[in-house]
C-alpha atoms as a PDB file:
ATOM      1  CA  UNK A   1      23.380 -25.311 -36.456  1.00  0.00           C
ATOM      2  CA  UNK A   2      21.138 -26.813 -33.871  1.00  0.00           C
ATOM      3  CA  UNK A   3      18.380 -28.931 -34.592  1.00  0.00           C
ATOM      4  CA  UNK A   4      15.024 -27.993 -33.833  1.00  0.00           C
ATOM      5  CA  UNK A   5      12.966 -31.593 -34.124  1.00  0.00           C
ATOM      6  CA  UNK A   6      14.256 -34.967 -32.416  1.00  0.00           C
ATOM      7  CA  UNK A   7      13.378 -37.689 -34.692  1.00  0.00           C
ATOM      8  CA  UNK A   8      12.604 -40.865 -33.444  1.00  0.00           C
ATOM      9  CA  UNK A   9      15.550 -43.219 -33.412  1.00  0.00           C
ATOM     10  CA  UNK A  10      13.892 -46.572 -33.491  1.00  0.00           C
ATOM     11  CA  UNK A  11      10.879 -48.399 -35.504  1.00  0.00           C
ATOM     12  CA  UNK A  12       9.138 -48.049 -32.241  1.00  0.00           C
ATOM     13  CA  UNK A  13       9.904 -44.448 -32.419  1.00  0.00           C
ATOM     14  CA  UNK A  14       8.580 -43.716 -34.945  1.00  0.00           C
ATOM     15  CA  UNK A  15       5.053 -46.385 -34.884  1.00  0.00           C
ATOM     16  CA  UNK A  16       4.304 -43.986 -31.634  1.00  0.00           C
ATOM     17  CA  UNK A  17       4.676 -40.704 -33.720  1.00  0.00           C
ATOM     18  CA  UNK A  18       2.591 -42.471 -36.459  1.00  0.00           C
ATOM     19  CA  UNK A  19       0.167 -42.678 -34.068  1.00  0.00           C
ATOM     20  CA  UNK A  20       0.274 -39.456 -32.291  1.00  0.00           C
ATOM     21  CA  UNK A  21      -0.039 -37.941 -35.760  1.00  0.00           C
ATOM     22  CA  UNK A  22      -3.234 -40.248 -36.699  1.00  0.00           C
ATOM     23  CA  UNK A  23      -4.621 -38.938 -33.871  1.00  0.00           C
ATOM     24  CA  UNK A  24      -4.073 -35.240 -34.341  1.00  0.00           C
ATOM     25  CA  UNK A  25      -5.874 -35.862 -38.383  1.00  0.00           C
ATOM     26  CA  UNK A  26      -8.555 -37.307 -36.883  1.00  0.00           C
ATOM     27  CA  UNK A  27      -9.377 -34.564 -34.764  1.00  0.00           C
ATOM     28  CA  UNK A  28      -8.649 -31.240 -37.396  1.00  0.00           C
ATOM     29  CA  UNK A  29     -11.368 -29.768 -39.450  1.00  0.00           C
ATOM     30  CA  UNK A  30     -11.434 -31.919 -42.307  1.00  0.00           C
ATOM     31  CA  UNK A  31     -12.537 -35.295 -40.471  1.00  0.00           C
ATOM     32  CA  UNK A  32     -14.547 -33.371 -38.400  1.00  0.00           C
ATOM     33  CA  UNK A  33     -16.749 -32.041 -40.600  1.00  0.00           C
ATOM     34  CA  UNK A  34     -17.177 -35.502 -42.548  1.00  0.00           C
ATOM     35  CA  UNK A  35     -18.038 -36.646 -38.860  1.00  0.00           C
ATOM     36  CA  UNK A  36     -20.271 -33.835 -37.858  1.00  0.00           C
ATOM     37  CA  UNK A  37     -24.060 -34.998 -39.371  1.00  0.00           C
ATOM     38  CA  UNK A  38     -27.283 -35.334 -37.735  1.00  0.00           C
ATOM     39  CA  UNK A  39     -26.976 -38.757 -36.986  1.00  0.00           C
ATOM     40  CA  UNK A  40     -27.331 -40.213 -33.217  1.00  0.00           C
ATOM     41  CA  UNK A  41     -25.269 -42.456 -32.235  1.00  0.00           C
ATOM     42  CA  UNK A  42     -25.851 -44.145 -29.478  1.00  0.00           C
ATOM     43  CA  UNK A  43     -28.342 -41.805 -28.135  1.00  0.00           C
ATOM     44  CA  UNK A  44     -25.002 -39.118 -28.536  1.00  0.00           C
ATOM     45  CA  UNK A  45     -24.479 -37.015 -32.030  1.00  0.00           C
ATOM     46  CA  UNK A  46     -22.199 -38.936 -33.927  1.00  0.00           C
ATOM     47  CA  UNK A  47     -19.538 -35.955 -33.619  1.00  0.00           C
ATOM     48  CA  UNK A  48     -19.680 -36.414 -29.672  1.00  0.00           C
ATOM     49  CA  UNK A  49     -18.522 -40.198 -30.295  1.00  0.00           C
ATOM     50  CA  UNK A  50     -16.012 -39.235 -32.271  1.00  0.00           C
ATOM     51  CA  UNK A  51     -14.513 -37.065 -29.873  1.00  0.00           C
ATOM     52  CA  UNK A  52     -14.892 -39.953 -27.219  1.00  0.00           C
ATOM     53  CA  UNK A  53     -12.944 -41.937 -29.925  1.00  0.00           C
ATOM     54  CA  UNK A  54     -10.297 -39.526 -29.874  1.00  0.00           C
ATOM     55  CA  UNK A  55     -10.019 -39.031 -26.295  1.00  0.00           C
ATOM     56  CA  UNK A  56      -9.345 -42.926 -25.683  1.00  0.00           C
ATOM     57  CA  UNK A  57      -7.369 -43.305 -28.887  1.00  0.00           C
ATOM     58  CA  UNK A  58      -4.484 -40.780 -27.484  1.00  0.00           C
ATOM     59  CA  UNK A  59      -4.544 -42.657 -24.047  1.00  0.00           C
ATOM     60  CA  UNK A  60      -4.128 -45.894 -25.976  1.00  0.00           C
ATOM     61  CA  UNK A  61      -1.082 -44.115 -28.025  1.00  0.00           C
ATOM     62  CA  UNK A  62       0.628 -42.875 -25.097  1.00  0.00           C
ATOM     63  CA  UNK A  63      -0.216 -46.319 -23.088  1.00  0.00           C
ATOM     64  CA  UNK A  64       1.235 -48.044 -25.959  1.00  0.00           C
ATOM     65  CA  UNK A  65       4.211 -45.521 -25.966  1.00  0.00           C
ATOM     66  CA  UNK A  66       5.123 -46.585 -22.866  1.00  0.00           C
ATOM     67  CA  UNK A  67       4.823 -50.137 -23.289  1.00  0.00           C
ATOM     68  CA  UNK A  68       7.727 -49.765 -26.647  1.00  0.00           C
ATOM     69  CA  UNK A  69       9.559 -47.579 -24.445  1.00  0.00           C
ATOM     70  CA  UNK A  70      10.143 -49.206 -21.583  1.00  0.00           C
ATOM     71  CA  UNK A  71      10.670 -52.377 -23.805  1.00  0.00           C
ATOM     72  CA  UNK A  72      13.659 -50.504 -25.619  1.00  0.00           C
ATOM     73  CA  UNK A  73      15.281 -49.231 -22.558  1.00  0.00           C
ATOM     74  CA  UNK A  74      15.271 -52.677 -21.121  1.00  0.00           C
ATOM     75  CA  UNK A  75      13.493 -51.678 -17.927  1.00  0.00           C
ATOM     76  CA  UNK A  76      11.780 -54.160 -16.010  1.00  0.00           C
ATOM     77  CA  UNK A  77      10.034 -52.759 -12.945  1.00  0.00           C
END
């Protein structure tokens, strides 16, 4: 039977899919809609910051990916 997920294999692994997923919640409807008020932020609704959030949180997830992955394979470039 073939497996349809890879899991992670190390705690590094898995503190970047932690992330990733932390990132997906806190863009789905739920947070969202606690986010989305009349409220400026800023001089920006406080539901455009919180996509701004979002936007650099992911980059620092997959910088920070790279970082533990590179560390792990032992590659120094």
């Amino acid at each position: 039977m073939s497996q349809y997920f890879v899991l992670p294999s190390s705690w590094r692994g898995w503190l970047v899919l932690a992330g990733f997923v932390a990132v997906i919640v806190a863009g789905i409807w739920p947070v969202i809609g606690l986010v989305n008020r009349p409220v400026l932020v800023m001089g920006l609704p406080a539901v455009a910051v919180w996509s701004y959030l979002i936007i650099f949180a992911c980059c620092g997830v997959m910088a920070l990916g790279n970082l533990l992955v590179a560390e792990e394979d032992g590659d120094d470039d």
